[in-house]
C-alpha atoms as a PDB file:
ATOM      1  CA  UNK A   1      35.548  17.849 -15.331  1.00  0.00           C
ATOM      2  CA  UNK A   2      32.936  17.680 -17.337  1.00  0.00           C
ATOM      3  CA  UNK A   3      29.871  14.958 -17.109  1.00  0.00           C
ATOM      4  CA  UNK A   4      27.563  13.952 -19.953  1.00  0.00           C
ATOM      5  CA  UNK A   5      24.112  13.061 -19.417  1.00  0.00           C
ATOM      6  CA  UNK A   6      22.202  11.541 -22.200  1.00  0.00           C
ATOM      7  CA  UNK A   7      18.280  12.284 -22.664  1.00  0.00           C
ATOM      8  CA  UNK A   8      17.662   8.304 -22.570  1.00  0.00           C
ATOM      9  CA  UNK A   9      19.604   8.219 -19.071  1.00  0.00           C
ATOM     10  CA  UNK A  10      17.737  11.336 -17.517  1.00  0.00           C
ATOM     11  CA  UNK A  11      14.586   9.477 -18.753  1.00  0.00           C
ATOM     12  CA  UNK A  12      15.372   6.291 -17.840  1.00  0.00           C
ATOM     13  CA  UNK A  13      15.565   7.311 -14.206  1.00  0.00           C
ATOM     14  CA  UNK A  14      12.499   9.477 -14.353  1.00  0.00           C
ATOM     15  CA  UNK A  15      10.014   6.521 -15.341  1.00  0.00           C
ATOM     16  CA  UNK A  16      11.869   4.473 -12.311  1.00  0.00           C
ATOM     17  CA  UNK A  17      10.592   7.518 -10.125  1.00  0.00           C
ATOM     18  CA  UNK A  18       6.617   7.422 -11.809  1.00  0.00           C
ATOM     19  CA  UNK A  19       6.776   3.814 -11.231  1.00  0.00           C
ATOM     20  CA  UNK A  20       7.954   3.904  -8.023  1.00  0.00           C
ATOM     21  CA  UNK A  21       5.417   6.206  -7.276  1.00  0.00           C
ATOM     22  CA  UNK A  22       2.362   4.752  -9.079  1.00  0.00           C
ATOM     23  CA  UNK A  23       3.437   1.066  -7.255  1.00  0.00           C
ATOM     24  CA  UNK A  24       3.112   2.787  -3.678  1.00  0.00           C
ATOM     25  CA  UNK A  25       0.016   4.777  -4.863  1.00  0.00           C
ATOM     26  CA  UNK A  26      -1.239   1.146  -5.563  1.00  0.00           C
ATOM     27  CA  UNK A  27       0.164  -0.129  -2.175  1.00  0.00           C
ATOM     28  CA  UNK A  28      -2.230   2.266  -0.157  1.00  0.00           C
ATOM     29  CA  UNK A  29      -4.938   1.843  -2.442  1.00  0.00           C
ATOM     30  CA  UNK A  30      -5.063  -2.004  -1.439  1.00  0.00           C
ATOM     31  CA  UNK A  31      -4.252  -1.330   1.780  1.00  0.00           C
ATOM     32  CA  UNK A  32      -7.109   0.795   2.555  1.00  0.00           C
ATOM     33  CA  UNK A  33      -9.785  -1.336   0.310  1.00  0.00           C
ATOM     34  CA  UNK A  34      -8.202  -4.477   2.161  1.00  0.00           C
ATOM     35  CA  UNK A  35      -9.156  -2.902   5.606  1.00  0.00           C
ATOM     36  CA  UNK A  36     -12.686  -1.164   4.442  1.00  0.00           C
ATOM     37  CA  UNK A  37     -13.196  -4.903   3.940  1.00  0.00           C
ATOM     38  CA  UNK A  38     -12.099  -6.445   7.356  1.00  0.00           C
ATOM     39  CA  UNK A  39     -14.600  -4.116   8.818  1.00  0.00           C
ATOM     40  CA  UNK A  40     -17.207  -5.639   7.314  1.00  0.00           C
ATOM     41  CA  UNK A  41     -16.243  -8.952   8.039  1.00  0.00           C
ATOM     42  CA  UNK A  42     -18.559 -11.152  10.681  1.00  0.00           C
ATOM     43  CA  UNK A  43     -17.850 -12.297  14.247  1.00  0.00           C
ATOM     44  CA  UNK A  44     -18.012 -15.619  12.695  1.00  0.00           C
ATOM     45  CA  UNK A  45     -15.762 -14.847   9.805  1.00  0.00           C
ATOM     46  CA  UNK A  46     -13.258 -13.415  12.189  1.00  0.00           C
ATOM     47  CA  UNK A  47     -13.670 -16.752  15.058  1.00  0.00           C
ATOM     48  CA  UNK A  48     -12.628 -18.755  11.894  1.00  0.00           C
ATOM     49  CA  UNK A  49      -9.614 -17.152  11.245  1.00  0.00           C
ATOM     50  CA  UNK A  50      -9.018 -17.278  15.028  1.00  0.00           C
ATOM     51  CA  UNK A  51      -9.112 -13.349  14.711  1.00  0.00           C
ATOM     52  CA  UNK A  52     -10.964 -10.393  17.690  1.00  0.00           C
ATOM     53  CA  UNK A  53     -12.578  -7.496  16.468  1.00  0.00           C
ATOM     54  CA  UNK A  54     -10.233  -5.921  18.829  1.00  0.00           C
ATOM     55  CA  UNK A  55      -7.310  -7.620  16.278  1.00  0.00           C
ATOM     56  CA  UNK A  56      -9.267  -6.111  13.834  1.00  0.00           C
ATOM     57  CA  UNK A  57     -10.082  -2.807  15.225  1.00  0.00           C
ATOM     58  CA  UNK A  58      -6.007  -2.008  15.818  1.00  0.00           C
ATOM     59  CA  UNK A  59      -5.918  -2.557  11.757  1.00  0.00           C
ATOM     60  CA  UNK A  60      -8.200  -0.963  10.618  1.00  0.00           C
ATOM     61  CA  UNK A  61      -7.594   2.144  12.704  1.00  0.00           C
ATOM     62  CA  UNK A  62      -3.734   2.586  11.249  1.00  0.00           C
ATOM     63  CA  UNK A  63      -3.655   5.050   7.982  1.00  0.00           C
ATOM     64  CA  UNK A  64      -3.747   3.942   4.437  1.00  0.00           C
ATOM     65  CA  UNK A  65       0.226   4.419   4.499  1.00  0.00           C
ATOM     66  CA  UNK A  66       1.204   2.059   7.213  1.00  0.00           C
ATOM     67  CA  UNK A  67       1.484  -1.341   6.611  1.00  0.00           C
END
């Protein structure tokens, strides 16, 4: 049995991959800028969000890759 695979199909599926991969590039990106940021953050600007540093210290200390 024979299959047939047209060009569009085969790159069809390979821009789904580049964007998959480009949208979790972007994902760790923000993730990382997001938590550069936190550190920087006051202990008033954390008290008004009812946050610790400690809260904030367990975030920022995870890799870019977990969310």
């Amino acid at each position: 049995m024979s299959v047939y695979v047209s060009s569009s199909m085969t790159k069809h599926h390979g821009l789904g991959f580049w964007s998959g991969v480009v949208e979790l590039l972007a994902a760790w990106r923000f993730r990382y800028r997001t938590r550069h940021e936190l550190a920087q953050w006051s202990e008033r600007d954390l008290h008004d969000l009812g946050l610790s540093r400690s809260d904030i210290a367990a975030e920022i200390d995870k890799p870019f890759w977990r969310g």
